[in-house]
C-alpha atoms as a PDB file:
ATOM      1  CA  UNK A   1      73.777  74.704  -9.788  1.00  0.00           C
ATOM      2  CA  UNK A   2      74.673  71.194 -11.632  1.00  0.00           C
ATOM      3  CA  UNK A   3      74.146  67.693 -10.109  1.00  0.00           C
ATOM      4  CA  UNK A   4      75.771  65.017 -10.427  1.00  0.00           C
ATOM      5  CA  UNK A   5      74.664  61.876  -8.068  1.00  0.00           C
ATOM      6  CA  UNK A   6      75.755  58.330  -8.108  1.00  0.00           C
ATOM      7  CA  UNK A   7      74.081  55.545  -6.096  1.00  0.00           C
ATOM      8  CA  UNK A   8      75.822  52.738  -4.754  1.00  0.00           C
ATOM      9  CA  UNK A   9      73.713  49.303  -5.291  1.00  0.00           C
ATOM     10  CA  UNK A  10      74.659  47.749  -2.732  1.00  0.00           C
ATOM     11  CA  UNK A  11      75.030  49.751   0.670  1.00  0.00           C
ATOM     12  CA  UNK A  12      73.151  52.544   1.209  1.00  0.00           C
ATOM     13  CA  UNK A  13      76.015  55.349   0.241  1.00  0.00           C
ATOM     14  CA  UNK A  14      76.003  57.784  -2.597  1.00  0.00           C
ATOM     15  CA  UNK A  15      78.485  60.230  -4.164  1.00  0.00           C
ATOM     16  CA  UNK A  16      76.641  63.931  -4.706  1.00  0.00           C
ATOM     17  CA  UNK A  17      78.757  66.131  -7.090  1.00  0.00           C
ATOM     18  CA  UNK A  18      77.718  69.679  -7.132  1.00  0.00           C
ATOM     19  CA  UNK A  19      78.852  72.615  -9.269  1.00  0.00           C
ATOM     20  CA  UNK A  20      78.768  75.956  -8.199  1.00  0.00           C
ATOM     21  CA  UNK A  21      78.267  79.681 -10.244  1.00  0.00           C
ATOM     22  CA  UNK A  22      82.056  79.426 -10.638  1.00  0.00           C
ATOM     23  CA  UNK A  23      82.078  76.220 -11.931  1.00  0.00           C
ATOM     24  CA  UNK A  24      83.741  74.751  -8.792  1.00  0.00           C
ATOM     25  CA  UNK A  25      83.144  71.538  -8.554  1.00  0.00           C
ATOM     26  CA  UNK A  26      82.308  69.704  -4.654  1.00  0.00           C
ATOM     27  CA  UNK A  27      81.476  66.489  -3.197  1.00  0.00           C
ATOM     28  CA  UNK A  28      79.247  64.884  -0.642  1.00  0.00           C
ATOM     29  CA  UNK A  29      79.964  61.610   0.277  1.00  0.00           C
ATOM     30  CA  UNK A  30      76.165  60.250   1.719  1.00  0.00           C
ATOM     31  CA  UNK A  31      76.067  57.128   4.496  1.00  0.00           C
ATOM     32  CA  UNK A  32      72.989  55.441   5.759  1.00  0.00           C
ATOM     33  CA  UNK A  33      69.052  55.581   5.237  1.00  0.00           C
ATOM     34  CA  UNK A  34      68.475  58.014   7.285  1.00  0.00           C
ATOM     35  CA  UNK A  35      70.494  60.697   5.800  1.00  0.00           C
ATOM     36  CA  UNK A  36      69.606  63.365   2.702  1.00  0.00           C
ATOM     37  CA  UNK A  37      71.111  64.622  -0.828  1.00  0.00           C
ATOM     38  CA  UNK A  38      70.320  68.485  -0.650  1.00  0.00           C
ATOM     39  CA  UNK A  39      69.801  69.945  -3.484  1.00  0.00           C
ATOM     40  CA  UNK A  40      69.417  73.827  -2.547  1.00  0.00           C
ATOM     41  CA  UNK A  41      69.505  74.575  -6.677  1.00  0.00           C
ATOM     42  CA  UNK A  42      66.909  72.987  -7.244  1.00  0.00           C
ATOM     43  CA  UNK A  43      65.064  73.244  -4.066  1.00  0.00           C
ATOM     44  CA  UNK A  44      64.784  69.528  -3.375  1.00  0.00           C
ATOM     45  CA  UNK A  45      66.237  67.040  -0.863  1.00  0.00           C
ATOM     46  CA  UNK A  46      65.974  63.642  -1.281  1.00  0.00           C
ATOM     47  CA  UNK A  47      66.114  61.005   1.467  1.00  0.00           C
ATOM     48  CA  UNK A  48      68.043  58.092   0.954  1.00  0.00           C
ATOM     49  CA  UNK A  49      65.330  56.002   2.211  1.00  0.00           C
ATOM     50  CA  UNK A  50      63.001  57.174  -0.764  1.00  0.00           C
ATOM     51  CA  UNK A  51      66.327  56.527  -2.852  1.00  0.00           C
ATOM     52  CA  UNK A  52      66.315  52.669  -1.305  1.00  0.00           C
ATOM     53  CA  UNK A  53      62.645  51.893  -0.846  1.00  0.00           C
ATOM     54  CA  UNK A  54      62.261  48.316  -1.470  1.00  0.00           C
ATOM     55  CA  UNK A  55      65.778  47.605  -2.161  1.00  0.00           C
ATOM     56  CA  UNK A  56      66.843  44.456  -0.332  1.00  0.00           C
ATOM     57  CA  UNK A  57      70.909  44.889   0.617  1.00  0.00           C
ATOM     58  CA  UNK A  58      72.810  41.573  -0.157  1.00  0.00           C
ATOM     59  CA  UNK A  59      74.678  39.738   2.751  1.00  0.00           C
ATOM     60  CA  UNK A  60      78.380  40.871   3.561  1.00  0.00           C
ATOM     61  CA  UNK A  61      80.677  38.822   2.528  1.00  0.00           C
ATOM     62  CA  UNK A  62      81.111  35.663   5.395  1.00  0.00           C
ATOM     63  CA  UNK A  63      84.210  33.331   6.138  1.00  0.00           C
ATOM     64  CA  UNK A  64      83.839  30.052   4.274  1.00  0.00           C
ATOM     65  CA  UNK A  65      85.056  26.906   6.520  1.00  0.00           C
ATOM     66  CA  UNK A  66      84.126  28.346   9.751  1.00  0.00           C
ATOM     67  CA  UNK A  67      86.782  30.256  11.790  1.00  0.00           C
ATOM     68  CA  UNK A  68      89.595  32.567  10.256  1.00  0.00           C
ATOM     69  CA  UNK A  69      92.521  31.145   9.253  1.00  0.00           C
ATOM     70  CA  UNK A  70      90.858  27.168   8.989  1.00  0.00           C
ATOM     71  CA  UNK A  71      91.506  25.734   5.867  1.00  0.00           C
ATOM     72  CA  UNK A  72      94.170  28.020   4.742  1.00  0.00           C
ATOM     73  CA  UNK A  73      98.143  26.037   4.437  1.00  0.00           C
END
């Protein structure tokens, strides 16, 4: 089997392509740190906390000018 596996920077969420003995072609979408990339091909899974370890997430984006709507004419 092929891999293909991109990591999102900023959220911990990753695309995992796999291709199959047929060539098919599948994907995984991944969510959270708690949750794994299988890899039966290869006979690995990794966690996406090992994936994240020591990454520090930047704030979600906040209202500027206090409540929605203020400021806006």
């Amino acid at each position: 089997m092929d891999y293909v596996i991109l990591i999102e920077p900023n959220e911990p969420v990753a695309s995992a392509w796999s291709r199959d003995a047929q060539g098919q072609w599948s994907e995984q979408r991944i969510h959270g740190l708690d949750a794994k990339i299988d890899m039966p091909g290869l006979g690995i899974a990794l966690t996406m906390a090992a994936i994240y370890e020591s990454v520090e997430f930047p704030a979600g984006p906040r209202l500027v000018g206090g409540e929605a709507g203020e400021g806006r004419r």
